[in-house]
PDB file of N, CA and C in Angstrom:
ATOM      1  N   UNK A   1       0.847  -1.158   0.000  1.00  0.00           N
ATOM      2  CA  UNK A   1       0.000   0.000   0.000  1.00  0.00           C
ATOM      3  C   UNK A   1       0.901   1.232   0.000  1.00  0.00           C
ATOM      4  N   UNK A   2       0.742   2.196  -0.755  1.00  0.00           N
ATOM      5  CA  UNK A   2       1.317   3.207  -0.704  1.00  0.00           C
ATOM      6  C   UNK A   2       1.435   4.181   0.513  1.00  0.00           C
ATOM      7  N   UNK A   3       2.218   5.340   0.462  1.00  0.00           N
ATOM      8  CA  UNK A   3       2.405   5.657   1.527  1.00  0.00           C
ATOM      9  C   UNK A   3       0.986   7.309   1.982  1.00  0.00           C
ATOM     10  N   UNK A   4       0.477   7.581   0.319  1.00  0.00           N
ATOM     11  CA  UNK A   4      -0.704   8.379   0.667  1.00  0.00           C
ATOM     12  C   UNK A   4      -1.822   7.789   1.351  1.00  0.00           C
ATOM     13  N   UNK A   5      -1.987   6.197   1.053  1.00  0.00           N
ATOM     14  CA  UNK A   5      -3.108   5.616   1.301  1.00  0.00           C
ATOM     15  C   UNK A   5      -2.749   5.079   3.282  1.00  0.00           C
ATOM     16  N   UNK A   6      -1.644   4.676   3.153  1.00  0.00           N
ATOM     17  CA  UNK A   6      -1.229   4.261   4.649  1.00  0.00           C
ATOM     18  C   UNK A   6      -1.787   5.978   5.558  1.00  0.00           C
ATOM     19  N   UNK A   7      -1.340   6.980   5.054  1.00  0.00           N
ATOM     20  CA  UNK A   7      -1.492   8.159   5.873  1.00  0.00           C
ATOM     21  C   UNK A   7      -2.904   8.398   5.597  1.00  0.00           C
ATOM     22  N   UNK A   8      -3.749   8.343   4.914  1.00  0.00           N
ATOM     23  CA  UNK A   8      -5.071   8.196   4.827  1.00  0.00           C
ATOM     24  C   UNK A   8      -5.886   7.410   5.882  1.00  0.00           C
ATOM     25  N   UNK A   9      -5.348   6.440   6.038  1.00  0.00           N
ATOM     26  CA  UNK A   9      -5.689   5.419   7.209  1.00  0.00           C
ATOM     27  C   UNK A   9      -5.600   5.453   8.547  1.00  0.00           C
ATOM     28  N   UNK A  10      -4.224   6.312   8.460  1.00  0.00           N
ATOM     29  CA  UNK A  10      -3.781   6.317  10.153  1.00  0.00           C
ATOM     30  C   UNK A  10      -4.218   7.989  10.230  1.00  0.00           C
ATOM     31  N   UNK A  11      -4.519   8.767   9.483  1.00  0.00           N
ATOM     32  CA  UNK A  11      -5.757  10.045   9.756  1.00  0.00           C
ATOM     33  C   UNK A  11      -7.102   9.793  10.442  1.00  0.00           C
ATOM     34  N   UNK A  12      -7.470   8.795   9.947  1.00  0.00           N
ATOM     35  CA  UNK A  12      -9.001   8.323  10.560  1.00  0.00           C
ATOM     36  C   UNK A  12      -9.117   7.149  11.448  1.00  0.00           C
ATOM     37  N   UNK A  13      -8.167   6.596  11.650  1.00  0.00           N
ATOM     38  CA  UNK A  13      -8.101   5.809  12.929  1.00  0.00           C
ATOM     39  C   UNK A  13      -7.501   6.553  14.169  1.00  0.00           C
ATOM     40  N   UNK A  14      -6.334   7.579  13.970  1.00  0.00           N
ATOM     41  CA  UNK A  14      -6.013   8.181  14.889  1.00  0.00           C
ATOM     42  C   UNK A  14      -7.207   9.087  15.283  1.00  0.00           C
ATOM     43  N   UNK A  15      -8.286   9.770  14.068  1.00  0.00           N
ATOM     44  CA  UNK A  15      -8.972  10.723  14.785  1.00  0.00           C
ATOM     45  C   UNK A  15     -10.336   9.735  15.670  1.00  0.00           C
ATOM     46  N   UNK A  16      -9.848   8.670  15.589  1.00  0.00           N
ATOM     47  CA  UNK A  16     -10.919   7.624  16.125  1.00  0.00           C
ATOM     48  C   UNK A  16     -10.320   7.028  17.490  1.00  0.00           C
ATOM     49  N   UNK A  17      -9.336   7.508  17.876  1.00  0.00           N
ATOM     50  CA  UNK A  17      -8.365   7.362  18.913  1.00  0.00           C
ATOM     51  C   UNK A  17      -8.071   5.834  19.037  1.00  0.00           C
ATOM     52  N   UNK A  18      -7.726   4.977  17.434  1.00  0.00           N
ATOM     53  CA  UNK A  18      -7.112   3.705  17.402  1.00  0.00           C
ATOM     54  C   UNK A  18      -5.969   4.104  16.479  1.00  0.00           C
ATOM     55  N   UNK A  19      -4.526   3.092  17.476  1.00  0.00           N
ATOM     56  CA  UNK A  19      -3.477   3.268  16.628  1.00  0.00           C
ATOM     57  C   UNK A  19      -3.276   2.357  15.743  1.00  0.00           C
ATOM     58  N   UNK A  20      -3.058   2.430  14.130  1.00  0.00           N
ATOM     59  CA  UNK A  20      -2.558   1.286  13.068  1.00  0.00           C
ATOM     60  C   UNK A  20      -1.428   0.984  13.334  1.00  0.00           C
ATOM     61  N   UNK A  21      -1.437  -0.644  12.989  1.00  0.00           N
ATOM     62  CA  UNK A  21      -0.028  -0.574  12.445  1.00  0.00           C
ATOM     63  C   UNK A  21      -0.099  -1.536  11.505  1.00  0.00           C
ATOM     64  N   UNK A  22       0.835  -0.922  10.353  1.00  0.00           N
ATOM     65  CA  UNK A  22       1.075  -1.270   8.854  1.00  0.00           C
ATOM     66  C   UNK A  22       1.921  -2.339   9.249  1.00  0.00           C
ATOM     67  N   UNK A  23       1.576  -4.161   8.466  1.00  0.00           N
ATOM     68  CA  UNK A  23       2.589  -4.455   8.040  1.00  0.00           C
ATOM     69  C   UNK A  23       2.811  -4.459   6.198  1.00  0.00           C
ATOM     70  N   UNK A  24       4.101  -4.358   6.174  1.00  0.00           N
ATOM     71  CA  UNK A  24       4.494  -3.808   5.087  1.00  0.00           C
ATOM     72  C   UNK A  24       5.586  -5.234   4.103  1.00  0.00           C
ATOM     73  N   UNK A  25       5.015  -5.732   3.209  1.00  0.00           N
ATOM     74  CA  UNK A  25       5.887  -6.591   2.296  1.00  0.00           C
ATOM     75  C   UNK A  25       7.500  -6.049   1.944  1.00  0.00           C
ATOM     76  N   UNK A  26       8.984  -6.576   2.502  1.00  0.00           N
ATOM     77  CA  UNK A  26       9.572  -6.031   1.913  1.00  0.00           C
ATOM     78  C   UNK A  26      10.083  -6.799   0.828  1.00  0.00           C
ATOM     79  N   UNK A  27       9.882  -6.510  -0.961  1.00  0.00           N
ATOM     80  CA  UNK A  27      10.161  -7.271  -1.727  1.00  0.00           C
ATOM     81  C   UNK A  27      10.872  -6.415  -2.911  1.00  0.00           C
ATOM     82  N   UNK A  28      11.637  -7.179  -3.220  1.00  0.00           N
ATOM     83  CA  UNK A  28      12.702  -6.376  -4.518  1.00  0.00           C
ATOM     84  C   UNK A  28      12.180  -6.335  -5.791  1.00  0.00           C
ATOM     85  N   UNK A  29      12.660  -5.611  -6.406  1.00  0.00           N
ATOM     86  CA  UNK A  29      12.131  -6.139  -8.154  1.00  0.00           C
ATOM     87  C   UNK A  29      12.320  -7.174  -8.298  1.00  0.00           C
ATOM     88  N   UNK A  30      13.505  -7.214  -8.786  1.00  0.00           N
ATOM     89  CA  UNK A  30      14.199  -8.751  -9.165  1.00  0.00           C
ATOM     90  C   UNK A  30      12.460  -9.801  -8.543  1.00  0.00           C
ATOM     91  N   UNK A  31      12.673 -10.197  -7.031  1.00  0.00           N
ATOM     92  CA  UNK A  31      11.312 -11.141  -6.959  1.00  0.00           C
ATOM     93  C   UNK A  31      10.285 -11.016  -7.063  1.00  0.00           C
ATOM     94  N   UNK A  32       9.795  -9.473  -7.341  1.00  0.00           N
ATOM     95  CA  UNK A  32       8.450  -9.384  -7.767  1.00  0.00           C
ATOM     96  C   UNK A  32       8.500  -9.429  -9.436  1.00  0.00           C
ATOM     97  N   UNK A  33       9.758  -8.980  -9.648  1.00  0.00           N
ATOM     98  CA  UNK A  33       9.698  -9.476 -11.245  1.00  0.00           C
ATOM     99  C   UNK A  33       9.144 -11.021 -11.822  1.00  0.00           C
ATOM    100  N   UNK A  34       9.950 -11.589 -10.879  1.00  0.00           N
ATOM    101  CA  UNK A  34      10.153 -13.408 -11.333  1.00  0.00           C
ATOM    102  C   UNK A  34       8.465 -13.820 -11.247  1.00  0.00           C
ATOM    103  N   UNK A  35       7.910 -13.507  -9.917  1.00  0.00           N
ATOM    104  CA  UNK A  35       6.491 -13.518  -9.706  1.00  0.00           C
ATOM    105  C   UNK A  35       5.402 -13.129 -10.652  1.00  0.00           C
ATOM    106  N   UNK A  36       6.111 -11.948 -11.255  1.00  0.00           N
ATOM    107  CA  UNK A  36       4.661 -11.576 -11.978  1.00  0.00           C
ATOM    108  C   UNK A  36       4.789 -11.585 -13.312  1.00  0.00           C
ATOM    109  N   UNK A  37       6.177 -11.535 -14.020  1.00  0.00           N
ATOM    110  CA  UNK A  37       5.972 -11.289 -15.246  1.00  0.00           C
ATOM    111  C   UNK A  37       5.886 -12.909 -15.755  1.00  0.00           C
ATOM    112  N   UNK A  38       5.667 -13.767 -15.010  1.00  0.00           N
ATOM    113  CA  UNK A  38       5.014 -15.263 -15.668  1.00  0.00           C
ATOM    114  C   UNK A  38       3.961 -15.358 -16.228  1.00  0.00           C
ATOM    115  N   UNK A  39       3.279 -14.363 -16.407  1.00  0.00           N
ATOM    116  CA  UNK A  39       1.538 -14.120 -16.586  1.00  0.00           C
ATOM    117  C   UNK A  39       1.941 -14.179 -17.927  1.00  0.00           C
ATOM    118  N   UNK A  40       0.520 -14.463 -19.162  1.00  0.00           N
ATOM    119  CA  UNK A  40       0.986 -15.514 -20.366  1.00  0.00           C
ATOM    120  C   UNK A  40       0.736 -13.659 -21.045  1.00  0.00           C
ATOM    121  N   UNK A  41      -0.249 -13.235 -20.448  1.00  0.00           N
ATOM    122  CA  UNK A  41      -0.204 -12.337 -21.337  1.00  0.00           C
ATOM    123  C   UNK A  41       1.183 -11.258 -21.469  1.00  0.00           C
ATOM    124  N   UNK A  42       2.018 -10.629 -22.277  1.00  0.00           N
ATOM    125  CA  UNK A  42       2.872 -10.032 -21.648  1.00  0.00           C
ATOM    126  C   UNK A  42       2.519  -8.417 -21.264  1.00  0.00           C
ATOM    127  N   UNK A  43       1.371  -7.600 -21.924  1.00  0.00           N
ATOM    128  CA  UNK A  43       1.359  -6.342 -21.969  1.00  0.00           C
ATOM    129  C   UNK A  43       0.772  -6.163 -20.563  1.00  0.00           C
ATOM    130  N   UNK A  44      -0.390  -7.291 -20.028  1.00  0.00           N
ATOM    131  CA  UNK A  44      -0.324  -7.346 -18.953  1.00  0.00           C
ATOM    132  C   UNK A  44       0.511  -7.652 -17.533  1.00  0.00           C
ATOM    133  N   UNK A  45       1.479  -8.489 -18.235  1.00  0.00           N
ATOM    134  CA  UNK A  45       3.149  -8.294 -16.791  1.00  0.00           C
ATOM    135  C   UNK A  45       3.504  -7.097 -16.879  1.00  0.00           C
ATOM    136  N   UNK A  46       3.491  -6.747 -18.112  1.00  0.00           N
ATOM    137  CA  UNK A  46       4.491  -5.345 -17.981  1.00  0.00           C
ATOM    138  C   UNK A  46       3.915  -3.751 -17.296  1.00  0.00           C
ATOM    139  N   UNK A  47       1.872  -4.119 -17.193  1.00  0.00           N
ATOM    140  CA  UNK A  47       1.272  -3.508 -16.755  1.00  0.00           C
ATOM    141  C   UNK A  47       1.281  -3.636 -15.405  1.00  0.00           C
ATOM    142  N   UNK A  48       1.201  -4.586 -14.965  1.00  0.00           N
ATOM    143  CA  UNK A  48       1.233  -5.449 -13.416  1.00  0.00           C
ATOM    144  C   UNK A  48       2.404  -5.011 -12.645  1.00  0.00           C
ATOM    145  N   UNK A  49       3.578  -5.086 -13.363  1.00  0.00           N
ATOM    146  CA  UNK A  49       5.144  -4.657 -13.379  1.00  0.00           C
ATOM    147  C   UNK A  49       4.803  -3.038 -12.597  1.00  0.00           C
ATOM    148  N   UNK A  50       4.511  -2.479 -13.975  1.00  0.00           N
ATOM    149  CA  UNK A  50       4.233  -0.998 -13.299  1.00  0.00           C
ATOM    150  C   UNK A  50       3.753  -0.557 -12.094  1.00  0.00           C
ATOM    151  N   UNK A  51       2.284  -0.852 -12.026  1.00  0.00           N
ATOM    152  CA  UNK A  51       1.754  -0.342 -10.939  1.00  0.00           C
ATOM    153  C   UNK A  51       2.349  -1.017  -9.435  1.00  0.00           C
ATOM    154  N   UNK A  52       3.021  -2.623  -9.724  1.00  0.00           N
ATOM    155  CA  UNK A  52       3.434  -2.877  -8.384  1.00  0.00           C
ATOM    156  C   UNK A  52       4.581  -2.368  -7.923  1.00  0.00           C
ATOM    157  N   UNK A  53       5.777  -1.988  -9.041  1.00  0.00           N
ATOM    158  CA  UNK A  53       6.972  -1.328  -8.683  1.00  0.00           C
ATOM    159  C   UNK A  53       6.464   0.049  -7.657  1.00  0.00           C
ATOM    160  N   UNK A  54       5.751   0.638  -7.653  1.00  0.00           N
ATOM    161  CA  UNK A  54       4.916   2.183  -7.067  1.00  0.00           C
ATOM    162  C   UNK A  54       4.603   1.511  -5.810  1.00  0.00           C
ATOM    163  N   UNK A  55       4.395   0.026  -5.648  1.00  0.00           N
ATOM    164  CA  UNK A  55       3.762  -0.107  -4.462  1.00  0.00           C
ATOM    165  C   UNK A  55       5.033  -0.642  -3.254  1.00  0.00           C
ATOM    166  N   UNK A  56       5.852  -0.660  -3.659  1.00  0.00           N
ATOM    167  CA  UNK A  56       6.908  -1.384  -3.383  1.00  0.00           C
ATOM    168  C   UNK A  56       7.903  -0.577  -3.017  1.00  0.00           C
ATOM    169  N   UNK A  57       7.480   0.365  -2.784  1.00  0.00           N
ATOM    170  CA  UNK A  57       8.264   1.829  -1.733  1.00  0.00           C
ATOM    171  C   UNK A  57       8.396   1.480  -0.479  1.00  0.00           C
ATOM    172  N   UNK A  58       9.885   0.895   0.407  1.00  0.00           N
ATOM    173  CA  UNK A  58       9.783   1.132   1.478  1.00  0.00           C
ATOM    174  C   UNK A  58       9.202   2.391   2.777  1.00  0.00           C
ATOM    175  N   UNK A  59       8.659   1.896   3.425  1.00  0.00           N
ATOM    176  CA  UNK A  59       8.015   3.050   4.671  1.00  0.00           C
ATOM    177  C   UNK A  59       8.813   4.038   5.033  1.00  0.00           C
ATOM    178  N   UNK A  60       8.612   5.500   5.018  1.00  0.00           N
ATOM    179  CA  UNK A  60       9.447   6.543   5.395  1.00  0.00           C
ATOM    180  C   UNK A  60       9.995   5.974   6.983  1.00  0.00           C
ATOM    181  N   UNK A  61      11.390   6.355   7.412  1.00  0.00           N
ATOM    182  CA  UNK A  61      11.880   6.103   8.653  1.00  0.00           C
ATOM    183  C   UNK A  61      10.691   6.376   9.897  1.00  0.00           C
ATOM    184  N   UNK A  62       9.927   7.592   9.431  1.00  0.00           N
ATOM    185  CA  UNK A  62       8.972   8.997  10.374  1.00  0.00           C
ATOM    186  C   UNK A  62       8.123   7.247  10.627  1.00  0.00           C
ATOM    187  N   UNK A  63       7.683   6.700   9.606  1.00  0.00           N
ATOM    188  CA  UNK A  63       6.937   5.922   9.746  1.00  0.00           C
ATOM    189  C   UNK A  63       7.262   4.945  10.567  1.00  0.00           C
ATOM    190  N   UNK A  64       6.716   4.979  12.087  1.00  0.00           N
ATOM    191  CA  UNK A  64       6.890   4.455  13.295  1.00  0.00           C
ATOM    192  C   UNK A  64       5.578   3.004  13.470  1.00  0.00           C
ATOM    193  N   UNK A  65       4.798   3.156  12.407  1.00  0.00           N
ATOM    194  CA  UNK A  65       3.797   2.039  13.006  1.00  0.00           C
ATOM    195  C   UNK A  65       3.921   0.953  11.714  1.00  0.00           C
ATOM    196  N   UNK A  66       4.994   1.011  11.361  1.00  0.00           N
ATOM    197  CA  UNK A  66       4.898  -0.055  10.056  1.00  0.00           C
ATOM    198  C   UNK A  66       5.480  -1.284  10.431  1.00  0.00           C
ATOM    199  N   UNK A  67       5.362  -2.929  10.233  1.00  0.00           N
ATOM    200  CA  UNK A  67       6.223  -3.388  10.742  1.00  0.00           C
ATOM    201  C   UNK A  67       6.833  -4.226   9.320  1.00  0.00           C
ATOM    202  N   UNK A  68       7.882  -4.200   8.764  1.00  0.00           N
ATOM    203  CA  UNK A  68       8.377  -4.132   7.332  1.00  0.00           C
ATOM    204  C   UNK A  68       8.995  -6.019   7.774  1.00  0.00           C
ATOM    205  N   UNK A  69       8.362  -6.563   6.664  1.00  0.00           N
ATOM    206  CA  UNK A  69       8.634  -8.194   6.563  1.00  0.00           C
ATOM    207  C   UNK A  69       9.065  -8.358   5.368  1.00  0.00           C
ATOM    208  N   UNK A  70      10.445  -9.003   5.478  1.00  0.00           N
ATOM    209  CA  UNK A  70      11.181  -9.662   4.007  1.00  0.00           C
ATOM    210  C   UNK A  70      10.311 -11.214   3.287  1.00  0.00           C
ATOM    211  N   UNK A  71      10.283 -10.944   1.953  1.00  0.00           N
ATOM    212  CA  UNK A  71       9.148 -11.329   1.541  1.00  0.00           C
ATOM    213  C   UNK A  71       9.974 -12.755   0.867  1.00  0.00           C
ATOM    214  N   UNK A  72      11.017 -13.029   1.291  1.00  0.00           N
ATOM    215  CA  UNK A  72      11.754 -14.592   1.035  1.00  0.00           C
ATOM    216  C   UNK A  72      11.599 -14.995   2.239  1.00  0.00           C
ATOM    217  N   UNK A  73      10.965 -14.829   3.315  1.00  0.00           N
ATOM    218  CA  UNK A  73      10.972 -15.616   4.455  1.00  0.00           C
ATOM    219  C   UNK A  73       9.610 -16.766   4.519  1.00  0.00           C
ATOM    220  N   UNK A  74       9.553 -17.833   4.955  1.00  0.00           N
ATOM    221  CA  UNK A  74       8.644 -18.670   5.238  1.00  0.00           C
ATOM    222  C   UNK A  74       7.209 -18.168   5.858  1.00  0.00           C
ATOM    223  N   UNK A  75       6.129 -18.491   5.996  1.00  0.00           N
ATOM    224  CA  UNK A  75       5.088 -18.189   6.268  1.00  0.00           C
ATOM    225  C   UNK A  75       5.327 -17.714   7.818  1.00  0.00           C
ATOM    226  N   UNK A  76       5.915 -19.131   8.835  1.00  0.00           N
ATOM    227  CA  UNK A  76       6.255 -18.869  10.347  1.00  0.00           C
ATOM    228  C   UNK A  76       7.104 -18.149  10.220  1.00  0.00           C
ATOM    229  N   UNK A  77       8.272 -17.518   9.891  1.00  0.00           N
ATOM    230  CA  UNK A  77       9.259 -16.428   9.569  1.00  0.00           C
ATOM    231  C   UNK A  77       8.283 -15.737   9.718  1.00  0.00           C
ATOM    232  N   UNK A  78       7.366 -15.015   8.431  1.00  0.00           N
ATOM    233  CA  UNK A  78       6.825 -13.600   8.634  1.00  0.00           C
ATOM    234  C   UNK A  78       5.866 -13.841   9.657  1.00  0.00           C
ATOM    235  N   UNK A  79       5.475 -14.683  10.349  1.00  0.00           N
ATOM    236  CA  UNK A  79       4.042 -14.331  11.469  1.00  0.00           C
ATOM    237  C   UNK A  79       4.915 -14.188  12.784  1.00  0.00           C
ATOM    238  N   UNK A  80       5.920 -14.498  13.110  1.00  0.00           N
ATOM    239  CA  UNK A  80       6.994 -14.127  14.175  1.00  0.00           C
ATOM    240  C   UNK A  80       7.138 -12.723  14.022  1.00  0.00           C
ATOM    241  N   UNK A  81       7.411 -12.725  13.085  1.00  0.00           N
ATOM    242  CA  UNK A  81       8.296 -10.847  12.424  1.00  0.00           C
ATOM    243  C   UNK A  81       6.997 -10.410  13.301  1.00  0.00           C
ATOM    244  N   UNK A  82       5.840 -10.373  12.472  1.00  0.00           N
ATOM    245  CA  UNK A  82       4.897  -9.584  12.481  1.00  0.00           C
ATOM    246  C   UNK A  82       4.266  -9.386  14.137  1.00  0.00           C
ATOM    247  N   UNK A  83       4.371 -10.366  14.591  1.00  0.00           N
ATOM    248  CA  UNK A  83       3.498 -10.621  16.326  1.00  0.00           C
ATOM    249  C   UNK A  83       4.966  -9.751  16.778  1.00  0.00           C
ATOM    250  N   UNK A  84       6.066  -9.893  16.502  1.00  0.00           N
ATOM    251  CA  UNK A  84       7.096  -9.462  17.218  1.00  0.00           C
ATOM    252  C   UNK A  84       7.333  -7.913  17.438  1.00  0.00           C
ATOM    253  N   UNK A  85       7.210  -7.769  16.014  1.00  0.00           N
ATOM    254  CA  UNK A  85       6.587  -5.903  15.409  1.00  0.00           C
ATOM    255  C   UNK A  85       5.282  -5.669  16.413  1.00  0.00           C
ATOM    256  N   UNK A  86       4.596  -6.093  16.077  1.00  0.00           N
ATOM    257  CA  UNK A  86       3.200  -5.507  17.133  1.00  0.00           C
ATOM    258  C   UNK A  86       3.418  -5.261  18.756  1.00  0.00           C
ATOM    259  N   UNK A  87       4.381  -6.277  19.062  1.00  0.00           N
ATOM    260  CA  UNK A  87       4.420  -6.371  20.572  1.00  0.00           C
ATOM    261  C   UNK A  87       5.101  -4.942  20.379  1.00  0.00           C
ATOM    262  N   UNK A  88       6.391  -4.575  20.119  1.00  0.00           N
ATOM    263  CA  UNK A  88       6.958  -3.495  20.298  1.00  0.00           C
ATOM    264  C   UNK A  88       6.096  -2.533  19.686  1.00  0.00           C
ATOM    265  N   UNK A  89       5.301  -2.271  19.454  1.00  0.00           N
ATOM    266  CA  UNK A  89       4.601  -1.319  19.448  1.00  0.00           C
ATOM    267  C   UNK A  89       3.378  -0.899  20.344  1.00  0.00           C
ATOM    268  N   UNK A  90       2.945  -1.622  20.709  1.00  0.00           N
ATOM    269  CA  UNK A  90       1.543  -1.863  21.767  1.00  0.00           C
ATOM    270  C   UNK A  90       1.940  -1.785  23.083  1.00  0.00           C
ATOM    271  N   UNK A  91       1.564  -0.894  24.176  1.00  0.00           N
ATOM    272  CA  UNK A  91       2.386  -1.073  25.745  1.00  0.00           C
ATOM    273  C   UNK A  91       1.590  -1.948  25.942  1.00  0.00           C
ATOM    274  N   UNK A  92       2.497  -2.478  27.108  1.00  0.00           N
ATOM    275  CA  UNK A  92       2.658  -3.358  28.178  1.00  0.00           C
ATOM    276  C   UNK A  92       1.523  -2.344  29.154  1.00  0.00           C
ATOM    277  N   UNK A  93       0.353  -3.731  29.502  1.00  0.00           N
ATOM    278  CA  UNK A  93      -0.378  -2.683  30.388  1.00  0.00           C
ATOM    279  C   UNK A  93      -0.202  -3.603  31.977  1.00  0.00           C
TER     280      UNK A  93
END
């Protein structure tokens, strides 16, 4: 998700006094290449190509509620990452 649409989100949950937190795919060209341009059609990889390269912007640093998962890791890899990211973000009550 981009980073207008992430700040779109955390505008109206914060004014709802709930905090988000983004997790965020981290994936390279190179493997989103290999992934998508298999599609038979090609004008459509190369369309697919486009709009996902835009999506595939790492989270500004400012961006404190994201929790950013490498996208070669195993399923249990990223659900660790992710519970692990949340804990550090959520107090301890």
């Amino acid at each position: 998700m981009r980073l207008p649409t992430r700040q779109a989100i955390r505008d109206v949950m914060l004014a709802n006094s709930v905090k988000p937190i983004f997790v965020v795919l981290d994936i390279t060209e190179e493997t989103l290449s290999g992934r998508t341009l298999g599609a038979e059609e090609p004008k459509l990889a190369r369309r697919i190509m486009g709009e996902k390269l835009a999506d595939i912007q790492k989270p500004m640093v400012e961006e404190k509620d994201v929790v950013l998962v490498n996208s070669m890791y195993d399923v249990d890899q990223v659900f660790t990452l992710i519970m692990e990211g949340i804990q550090k973000q959520v107090p301890k009550v």
